[in-house]
C-alpha atoms as a PDB file:
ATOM      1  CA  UNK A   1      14.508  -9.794 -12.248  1.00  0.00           C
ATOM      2  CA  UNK A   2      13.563  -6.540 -13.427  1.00  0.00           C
ATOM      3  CA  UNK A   3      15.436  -3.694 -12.820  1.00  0.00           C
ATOM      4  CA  UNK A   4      13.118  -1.277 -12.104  1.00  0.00           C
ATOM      5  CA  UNK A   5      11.715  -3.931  -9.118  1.00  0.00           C
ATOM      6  CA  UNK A   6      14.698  -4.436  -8.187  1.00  0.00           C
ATOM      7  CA  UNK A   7      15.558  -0.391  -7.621  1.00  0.00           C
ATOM      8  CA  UNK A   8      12.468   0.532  -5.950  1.00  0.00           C
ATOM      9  CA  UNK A   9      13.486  -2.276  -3.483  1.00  0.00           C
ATOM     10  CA  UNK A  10      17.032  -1.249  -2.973  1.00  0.00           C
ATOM     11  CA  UNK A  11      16.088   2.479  -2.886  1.00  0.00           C
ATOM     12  CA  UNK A  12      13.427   1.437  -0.201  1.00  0.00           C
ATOM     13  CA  UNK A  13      16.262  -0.724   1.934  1.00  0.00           C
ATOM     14  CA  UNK A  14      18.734   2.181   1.998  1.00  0.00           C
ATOM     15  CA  UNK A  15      16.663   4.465   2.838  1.00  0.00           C
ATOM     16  CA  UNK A  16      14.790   3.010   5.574  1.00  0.00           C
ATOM     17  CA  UNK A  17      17.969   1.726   7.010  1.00  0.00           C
ATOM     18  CA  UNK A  18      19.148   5.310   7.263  1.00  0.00           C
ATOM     19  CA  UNK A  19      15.981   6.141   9.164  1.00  0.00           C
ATOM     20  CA  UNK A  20      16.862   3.299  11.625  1.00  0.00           C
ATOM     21  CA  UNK A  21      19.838   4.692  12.197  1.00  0.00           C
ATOM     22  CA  UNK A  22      19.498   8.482  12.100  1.00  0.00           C
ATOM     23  CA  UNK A  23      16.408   9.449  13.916  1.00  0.00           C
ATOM     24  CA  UNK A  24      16.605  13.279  13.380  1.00  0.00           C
ATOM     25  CA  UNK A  25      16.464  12.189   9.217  1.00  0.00           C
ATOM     26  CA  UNK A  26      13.448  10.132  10.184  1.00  0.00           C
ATOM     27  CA  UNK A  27      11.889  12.516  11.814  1.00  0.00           C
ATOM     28  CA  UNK A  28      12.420  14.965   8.569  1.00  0.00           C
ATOM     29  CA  UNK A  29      10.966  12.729   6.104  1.00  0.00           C
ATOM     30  CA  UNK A  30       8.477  10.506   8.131  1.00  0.00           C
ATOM     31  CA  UNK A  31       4.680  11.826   7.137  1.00  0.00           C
ATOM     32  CA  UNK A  32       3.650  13.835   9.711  1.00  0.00           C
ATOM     33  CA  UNK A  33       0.167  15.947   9.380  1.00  0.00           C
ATOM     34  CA  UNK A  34       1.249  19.374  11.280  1.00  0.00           C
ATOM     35  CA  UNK A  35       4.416  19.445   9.178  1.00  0.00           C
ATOM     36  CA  UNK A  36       2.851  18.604   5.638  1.00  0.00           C
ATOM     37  CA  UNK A  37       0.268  21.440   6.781  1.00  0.00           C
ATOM     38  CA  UNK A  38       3.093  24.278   7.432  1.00  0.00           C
ATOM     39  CA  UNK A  39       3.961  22.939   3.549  1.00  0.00           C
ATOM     40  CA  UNK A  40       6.474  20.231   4.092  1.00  0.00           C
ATOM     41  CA  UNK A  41       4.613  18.067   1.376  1.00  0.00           C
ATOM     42  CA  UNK A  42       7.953  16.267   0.421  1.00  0.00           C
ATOM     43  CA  UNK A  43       6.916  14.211   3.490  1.00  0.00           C
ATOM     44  CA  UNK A  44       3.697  12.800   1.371  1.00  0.00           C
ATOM     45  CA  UNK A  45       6.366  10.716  -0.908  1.00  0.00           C
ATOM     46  CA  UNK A  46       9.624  10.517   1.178  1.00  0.00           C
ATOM     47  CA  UNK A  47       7.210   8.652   4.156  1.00  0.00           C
ATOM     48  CA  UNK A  48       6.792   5.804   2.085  1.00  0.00           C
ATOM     49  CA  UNK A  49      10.708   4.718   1.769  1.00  0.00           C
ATOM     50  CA  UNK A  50      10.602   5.122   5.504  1.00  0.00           C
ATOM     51  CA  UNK A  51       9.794   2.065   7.567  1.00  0.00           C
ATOM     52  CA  UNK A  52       8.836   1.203  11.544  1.00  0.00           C
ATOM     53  CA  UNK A  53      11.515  -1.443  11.520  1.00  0.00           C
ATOM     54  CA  UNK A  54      13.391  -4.502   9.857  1.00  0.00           C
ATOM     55  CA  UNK A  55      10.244  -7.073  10.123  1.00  0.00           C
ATOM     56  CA  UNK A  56       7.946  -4.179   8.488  1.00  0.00           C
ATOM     57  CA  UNK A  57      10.304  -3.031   5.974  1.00  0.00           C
ATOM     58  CA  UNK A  58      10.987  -7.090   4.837  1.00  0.00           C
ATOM     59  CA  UNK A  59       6.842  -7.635   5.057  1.00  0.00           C
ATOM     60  CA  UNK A  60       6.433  -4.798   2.373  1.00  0.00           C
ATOM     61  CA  UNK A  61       9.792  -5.570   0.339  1.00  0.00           C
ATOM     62  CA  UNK A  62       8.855  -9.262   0.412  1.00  0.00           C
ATOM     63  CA  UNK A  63       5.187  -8.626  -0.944  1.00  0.00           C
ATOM     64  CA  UNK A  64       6.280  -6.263  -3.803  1.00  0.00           C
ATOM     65  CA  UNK A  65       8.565  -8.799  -4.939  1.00  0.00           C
ATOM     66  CA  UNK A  66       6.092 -11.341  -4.959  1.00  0.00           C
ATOM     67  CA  UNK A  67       3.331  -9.793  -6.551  1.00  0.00           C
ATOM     68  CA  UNK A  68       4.990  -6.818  -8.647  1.00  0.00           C
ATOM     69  CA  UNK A  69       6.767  -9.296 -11.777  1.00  0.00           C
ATOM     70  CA  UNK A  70       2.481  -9.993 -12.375  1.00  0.00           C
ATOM     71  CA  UNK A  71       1.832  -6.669 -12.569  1.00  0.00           C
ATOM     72  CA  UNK A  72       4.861  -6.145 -14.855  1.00  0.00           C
ATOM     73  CA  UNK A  73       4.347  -9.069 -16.872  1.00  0.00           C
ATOM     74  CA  UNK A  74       0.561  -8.463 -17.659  1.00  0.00           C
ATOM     75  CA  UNK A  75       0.637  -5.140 -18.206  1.00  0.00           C
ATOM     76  CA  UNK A  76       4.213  -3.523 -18.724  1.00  0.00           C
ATOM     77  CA  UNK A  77       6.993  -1.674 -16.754  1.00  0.00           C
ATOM     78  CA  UNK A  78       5.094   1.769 -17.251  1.00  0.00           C
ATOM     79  CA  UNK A  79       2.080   0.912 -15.912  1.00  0.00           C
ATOM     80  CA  UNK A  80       4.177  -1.249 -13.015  1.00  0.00           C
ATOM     81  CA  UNK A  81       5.869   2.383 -12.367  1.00  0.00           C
ATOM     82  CA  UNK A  82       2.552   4.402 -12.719  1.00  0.00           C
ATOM     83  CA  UNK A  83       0.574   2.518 -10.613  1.00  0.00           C
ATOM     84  CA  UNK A  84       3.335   2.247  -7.712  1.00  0.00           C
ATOM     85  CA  UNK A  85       3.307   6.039  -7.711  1.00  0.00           C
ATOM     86  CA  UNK A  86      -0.323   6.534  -7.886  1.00  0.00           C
ATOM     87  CA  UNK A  87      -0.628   4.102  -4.987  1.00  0.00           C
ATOM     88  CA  UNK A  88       1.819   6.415  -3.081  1.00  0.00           C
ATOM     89  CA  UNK A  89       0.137   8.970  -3.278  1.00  0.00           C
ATOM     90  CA  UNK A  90      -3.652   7.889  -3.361  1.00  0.00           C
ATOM     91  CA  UNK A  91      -2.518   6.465  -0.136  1.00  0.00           C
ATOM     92  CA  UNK A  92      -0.977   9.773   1.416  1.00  0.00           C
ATOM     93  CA  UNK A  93      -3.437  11.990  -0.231  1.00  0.00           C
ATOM     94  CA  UNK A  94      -6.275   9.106   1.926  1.00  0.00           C
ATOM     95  CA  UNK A  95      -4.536   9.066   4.938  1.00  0.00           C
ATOM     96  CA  UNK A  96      -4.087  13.189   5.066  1.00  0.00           C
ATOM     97  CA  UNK A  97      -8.027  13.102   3.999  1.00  0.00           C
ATOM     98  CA  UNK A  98      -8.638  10.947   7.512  1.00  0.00           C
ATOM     99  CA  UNK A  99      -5.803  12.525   9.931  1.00  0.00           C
ATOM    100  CA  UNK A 100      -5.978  16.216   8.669  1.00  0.00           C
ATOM    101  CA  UNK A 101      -7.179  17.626  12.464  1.00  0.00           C
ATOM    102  CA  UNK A 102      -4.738  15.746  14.010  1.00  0.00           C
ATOM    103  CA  UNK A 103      -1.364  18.019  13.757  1.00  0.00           C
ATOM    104  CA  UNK A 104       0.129  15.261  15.920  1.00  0.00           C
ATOM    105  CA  UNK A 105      -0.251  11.916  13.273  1.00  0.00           C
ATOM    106  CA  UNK A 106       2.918  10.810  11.925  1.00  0.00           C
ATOM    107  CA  UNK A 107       3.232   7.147   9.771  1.00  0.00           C
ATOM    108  CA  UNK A 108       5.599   5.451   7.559  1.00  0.00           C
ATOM    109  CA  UNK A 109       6.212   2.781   5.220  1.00  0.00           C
ATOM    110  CA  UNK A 110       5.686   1.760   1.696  1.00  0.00           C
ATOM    111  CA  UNK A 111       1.859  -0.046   2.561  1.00  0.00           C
ATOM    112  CA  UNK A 112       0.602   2.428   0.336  1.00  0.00           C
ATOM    113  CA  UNK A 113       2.399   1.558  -3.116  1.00  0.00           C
ATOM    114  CA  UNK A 114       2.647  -2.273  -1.981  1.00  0.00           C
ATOM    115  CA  UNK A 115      -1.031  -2.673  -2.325  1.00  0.00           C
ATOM    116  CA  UNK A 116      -2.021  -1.065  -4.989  1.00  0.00           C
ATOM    117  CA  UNK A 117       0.438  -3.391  -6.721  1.00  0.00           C
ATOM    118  CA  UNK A 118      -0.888  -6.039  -4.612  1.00  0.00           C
ATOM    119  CA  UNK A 119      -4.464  -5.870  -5.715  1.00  0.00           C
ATOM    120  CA  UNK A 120      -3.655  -5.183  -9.717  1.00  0.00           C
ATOM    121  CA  UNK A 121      -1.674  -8.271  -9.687  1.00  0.00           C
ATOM    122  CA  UNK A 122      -4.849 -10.000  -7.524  1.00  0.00           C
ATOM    123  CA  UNK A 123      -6.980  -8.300 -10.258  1.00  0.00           C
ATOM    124  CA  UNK A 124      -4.665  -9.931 -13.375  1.00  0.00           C
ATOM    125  CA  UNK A 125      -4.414 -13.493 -11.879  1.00  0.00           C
ATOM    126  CA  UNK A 126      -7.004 -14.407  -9.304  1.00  0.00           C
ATOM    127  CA  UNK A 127      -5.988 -18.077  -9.538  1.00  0.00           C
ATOM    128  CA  UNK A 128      -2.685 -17.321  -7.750  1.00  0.00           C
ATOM    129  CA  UNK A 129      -1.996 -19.091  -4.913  1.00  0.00           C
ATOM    130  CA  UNK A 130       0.633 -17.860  -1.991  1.00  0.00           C
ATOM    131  CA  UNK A 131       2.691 -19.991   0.881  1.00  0.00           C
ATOM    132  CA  UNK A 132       1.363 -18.001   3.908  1.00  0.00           C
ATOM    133  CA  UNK A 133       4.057 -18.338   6.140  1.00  0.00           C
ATOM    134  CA  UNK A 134       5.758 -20.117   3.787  1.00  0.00           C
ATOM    135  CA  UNK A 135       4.063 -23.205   4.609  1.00  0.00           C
ATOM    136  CA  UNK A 136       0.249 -22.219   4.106  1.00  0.00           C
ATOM    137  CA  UNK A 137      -1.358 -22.241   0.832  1.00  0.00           C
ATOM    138  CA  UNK A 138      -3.959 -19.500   0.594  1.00  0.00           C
ATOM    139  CA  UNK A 139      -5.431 -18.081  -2.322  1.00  0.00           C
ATOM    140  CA  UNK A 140      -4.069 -14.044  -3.368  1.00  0.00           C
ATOM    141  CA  UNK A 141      -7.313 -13.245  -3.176  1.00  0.00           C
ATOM    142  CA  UNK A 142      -8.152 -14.002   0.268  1.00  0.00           C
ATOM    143  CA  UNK A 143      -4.911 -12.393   1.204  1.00  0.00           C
ATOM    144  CA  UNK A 144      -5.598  -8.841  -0.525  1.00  0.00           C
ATOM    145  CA  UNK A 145      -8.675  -8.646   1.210  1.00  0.00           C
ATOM    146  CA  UNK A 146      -7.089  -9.888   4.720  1.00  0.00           C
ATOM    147  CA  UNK A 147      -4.613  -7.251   4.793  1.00  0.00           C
ATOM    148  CA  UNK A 148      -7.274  -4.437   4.298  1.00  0.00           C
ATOM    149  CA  UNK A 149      -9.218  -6.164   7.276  1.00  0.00           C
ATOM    150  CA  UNK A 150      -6.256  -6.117   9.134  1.00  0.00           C
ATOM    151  CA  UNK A 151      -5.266  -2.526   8.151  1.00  0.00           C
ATOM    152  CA  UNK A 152      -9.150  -1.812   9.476  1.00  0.00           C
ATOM    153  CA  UNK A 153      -7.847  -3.336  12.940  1.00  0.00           C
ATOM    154  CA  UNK A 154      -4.493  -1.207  12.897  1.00  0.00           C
ATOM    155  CA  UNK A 155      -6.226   1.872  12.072  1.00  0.00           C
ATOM    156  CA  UNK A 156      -8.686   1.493  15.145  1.00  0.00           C
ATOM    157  CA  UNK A 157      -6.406  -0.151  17.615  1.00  0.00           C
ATOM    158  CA  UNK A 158      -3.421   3.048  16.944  1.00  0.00           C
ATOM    159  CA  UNK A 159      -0.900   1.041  18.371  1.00  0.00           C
ATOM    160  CA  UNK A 160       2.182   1.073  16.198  1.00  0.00           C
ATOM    161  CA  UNK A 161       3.474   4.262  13.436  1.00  0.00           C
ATOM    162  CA  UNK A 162       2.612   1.895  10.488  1.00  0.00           C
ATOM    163  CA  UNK A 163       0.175   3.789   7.750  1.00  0.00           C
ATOM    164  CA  UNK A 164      -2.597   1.548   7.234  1.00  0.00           C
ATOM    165  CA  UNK A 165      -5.056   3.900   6.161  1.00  0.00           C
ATOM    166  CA  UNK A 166      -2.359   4.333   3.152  1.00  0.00           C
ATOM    167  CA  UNK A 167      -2.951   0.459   2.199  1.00  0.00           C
ATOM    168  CA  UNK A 168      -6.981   1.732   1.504  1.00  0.00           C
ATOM    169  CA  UNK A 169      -5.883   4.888  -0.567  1.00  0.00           C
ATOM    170  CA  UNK A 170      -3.110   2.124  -2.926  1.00  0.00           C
ATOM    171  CA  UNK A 171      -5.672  -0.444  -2.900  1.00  0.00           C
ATOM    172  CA  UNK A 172      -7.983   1.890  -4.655  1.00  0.00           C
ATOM    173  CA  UNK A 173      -5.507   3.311  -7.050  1.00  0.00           C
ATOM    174  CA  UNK A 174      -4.014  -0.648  -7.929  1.00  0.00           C
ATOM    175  CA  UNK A 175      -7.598  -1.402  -8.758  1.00  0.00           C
ATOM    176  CA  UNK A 176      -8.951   1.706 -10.541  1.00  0.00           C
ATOM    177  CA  UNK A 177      -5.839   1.775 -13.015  1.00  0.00           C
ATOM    178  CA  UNK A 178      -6.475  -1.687 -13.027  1.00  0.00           C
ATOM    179  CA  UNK A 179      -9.974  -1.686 -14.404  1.00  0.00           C
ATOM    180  CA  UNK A 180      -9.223   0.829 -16.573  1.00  0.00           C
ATOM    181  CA  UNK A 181      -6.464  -0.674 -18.269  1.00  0.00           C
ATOM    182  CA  UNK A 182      -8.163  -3.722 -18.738  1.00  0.00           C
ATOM    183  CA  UNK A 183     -11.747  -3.303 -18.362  1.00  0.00           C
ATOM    184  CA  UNK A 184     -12.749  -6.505 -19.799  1.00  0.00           C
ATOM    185  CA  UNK A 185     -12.809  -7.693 -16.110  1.00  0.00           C
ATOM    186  CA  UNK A 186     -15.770  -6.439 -15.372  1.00  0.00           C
ATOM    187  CA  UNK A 187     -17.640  -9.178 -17.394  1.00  0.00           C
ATOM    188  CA  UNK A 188     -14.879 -11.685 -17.595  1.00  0.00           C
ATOM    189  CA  UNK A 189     -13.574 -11.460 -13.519  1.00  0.00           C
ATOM    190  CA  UNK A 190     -17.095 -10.358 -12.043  1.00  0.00           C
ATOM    191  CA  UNK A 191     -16.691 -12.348  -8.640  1.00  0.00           C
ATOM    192  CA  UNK A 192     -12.894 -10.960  -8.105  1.00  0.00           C
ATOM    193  CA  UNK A 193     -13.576  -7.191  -8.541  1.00  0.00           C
ATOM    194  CA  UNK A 194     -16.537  -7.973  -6.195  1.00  0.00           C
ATOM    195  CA  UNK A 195     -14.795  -9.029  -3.740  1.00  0.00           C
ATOM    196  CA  UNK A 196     -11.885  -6.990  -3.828  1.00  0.00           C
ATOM    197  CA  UNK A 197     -14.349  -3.588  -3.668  1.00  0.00           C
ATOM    198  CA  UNK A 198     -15.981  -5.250  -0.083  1.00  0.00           C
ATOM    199  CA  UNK A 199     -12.961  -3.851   2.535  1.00  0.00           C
ATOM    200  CA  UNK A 200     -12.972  -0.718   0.253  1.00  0.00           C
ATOM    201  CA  UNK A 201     -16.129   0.073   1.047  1.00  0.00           C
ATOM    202  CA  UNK A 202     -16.332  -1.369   4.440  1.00  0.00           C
ATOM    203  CA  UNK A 203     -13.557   1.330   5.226  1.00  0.00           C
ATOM    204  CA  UNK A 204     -15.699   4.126   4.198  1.00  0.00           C
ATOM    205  CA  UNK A 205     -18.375   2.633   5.766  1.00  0.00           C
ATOM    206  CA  UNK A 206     -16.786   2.220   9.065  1.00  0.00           C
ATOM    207  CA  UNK A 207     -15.755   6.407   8.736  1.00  0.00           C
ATOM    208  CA  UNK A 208     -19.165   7.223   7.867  1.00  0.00           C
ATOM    209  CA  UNK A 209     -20.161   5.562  11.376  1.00  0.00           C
ATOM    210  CA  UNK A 210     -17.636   7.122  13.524  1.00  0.00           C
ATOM    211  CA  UNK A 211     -15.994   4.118  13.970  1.00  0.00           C
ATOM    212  CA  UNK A 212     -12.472   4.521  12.874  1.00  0.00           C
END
């Protein structure tokens, strides 16, 4: 297993276990929009190793393990590493773009980073196939674009701290850097970067309306 997977996950574990256990370091590094405003932008990056609880932290951890060795063996640790940060932030940067009047919106969790590795590993092998539940078979690409749906419910429903409108801003980073790296897809995986583009734009959309 490679070790920089494999230290992103750890990293991620120890940290968010801290957070379950310390709630005044939560609070500190959690992203929160009337904190990052007074200039406490450490929050944009630390929110991500921060998670709601166990079942959210595995959902992420078990996803990036999944999908990250594609990303790595297609196209390299450095781009593995760049696009995981990118997706970070694209997803902070997103989710500060949508919440930025609301002093009060806080969110956590790694969403962000997962996706955008999610979708460039989609991107490189749109054959793959995943055990939904364990049990299911269902095709990666139906799964990349049913998280973003769902992430569309969370972010209207604004029931739980979870940062779904970070698993847009990843998504479009794990695709863009993507494409660019390997812009042969365009003509050679037509359908897939078709499809993966629709809850992209239907989130923009959606904003556009007023209904988000």
């Amino acid at each position: 297993m490679d070790i920089f997977l494999i230290s992103i996950i750890v990293l991620t574990c120890i940290v968010s276990y801290k957070g379950f256990t310390d709630p005044a370091f939560f609070r500190k590094y959690e992203f929160h929009i009337g904190s990052i405003r007074a200039g406490d932008q450490i929050r944009m990056f630390s929110s991500a190793f921060l998670h709601a609880d166990i079942m959210h932290l595995a959902f992420n951890m078990l996803t990036l393990y999944f999908f990250a060795p594609v990303v790595i063996a297609y196209l390299g640790n450095f781009y593995f590493l760049l696009i995981y940060a990118a997706s970070l932030l694209a997803g902070s940067l997103l989710t500060y773009y949508f919440h930025k009047n609301n002093y009060g919106y806080r969110a956590i969790g790694a969403s962000g980073a997962v996706t955008g590795i999610l979708y460039a590993a989609i991107l490189l092998r749109p054959d793959m196939t995943l055990g939904l539940y364990f049990i299911i078979p269902v095709p990666a690409y139906v799964f990349g674009i049913g998280y973003l749906l769902y992430s569309i419910y969370g972010m209207r429903a604004k029931r739980d701290n979870i940062g779904h409108t970070a698993h847009f801003g990843g998504a479009i980073a794990g695709y863009l850097i993507t494409l660019a790296r390997v812009p042969e897809m365009f003509t050679e995986n037509t359908l897939m970067v078709v499809l993966l583009a629709i809850p992209i734009v239907l989130l923009f959309v959606l904003e556009k309306a007023g209904k988000l």
